[in-house]
C-alpha atoms as a PDB file:
ATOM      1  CA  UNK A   1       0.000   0.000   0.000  1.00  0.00           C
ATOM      2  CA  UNK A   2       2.884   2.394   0.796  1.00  0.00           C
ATOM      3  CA  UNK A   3       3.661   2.186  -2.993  1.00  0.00           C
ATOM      4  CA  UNK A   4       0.506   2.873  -4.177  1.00  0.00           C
ATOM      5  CA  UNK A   5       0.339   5.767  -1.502  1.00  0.00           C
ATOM      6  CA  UNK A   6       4.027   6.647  -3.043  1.00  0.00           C
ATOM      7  CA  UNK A   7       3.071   6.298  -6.716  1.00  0.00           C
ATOM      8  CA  UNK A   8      -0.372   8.486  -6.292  1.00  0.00           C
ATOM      9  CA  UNK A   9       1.948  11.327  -4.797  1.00  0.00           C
ATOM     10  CA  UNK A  10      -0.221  12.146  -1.876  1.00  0.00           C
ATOM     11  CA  UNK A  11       1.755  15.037  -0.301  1.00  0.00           C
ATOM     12  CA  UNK A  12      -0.635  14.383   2.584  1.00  0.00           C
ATOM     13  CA  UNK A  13      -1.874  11.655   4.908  1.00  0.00           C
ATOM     14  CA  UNK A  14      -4.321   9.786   3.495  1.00  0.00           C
ATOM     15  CA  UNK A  15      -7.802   7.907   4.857  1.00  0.00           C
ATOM     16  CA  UNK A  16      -7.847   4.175   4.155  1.00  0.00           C
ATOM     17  CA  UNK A  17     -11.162   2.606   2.796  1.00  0.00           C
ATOM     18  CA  UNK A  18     -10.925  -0.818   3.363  1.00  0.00           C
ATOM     19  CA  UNK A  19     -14.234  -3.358   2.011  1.00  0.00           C
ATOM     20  CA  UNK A  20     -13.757  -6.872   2.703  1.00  0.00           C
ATOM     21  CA  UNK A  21     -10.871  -8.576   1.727  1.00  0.00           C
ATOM     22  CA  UNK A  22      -8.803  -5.520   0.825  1.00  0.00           C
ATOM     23  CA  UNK A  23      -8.249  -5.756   4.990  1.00  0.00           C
ATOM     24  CA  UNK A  24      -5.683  -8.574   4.755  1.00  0.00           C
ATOM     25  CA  UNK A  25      -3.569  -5.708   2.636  1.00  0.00           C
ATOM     26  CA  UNK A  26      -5.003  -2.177   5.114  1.00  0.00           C
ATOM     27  CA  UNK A  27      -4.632  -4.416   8.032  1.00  0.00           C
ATOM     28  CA  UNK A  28      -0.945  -4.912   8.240  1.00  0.00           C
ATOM     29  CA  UNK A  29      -0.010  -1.413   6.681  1.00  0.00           C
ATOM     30  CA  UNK A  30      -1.783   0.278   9.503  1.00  0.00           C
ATOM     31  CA  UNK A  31       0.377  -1.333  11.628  1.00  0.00           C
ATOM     32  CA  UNK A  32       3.840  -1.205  10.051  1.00  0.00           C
ATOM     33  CA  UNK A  33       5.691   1.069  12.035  1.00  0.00           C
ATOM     34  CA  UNK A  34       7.214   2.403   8.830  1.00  0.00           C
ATOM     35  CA  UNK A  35       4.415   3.681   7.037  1.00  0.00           C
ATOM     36  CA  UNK A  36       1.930   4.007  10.084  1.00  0.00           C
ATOM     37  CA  UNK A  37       2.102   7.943   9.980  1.00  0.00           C
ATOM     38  CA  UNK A  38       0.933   7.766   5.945  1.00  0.00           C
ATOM     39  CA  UNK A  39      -3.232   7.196   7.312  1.00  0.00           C
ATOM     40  CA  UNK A  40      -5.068   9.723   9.018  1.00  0.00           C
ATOM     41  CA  UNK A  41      -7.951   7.675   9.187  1.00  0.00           C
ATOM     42  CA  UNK A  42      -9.115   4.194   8.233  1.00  0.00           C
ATOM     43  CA  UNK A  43     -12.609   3.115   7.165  1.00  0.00           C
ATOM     44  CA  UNK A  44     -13.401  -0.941   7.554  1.00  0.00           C
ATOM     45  CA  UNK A  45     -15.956  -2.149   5.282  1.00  0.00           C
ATOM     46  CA  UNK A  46     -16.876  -5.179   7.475  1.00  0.00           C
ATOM     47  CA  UNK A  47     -12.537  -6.300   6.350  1.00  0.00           C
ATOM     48  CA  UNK A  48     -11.258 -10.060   6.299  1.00  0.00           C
ATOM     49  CA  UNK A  49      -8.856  -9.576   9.470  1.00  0.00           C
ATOM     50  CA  UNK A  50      -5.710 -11.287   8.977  1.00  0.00           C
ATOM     51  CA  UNK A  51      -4.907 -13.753  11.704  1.00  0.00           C
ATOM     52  CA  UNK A  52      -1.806 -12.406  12.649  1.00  0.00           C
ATOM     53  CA  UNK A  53      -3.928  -8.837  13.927  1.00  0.00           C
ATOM     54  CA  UNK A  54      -6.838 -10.536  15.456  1.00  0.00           C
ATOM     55  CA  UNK A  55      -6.019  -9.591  18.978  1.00  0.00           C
ATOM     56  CA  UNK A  56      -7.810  -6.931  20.009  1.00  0.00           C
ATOM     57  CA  UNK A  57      -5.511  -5.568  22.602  1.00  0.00           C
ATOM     58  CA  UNK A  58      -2.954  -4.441  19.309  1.00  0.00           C
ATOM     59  CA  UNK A  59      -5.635  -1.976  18.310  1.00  0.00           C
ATOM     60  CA  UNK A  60      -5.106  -0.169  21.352  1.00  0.00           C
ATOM     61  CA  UNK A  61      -2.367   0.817  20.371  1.00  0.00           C
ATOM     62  CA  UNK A  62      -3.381   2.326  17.325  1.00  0.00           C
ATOM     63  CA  UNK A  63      -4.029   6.294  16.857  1.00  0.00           C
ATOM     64  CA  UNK A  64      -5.396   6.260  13.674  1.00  0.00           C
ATOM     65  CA  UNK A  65      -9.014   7.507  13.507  1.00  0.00           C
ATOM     66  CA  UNK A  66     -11.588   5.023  12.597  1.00  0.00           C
ATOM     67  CA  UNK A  67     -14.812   4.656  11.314  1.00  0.00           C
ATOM     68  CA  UNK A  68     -16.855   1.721  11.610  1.00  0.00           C
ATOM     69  CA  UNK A  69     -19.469   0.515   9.071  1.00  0.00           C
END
């Protein structure tokens, strides 16, 4: 994703849609350390949730705005 972010030339933080599968790809960039301050928001579109982030106590960590839908 940080290519596609990279390629698009967003100057800017961006807000990551994310519909179903596409979450086994949002999922992990949200939580690289290396790109994590490239999304200033993230939207899940009821996302496939790898298995690697399905403990819930790793989204506390996160400070990335969310919406829910």
């Amino acid at each position: 994703m940080h290519n596609i972010v990279t390629k698009l030339g967003f100057d800017s933080r961006v807000v990551v849609v994310s519909p179903s599968a596409s979450g086994g790809l949002s999922i992990p960039y949200m939580f690289d350390q290396n790109y994590r301050n490239e999304i200033v928001g993230y939207v899940p579109i009821a996302p496939v949730i790898p298995k690697a982030y399905q403990d819930e106590e790793r989204y506390a960590t996160l400070t990335v705005r969310t919406s829910l839908l």
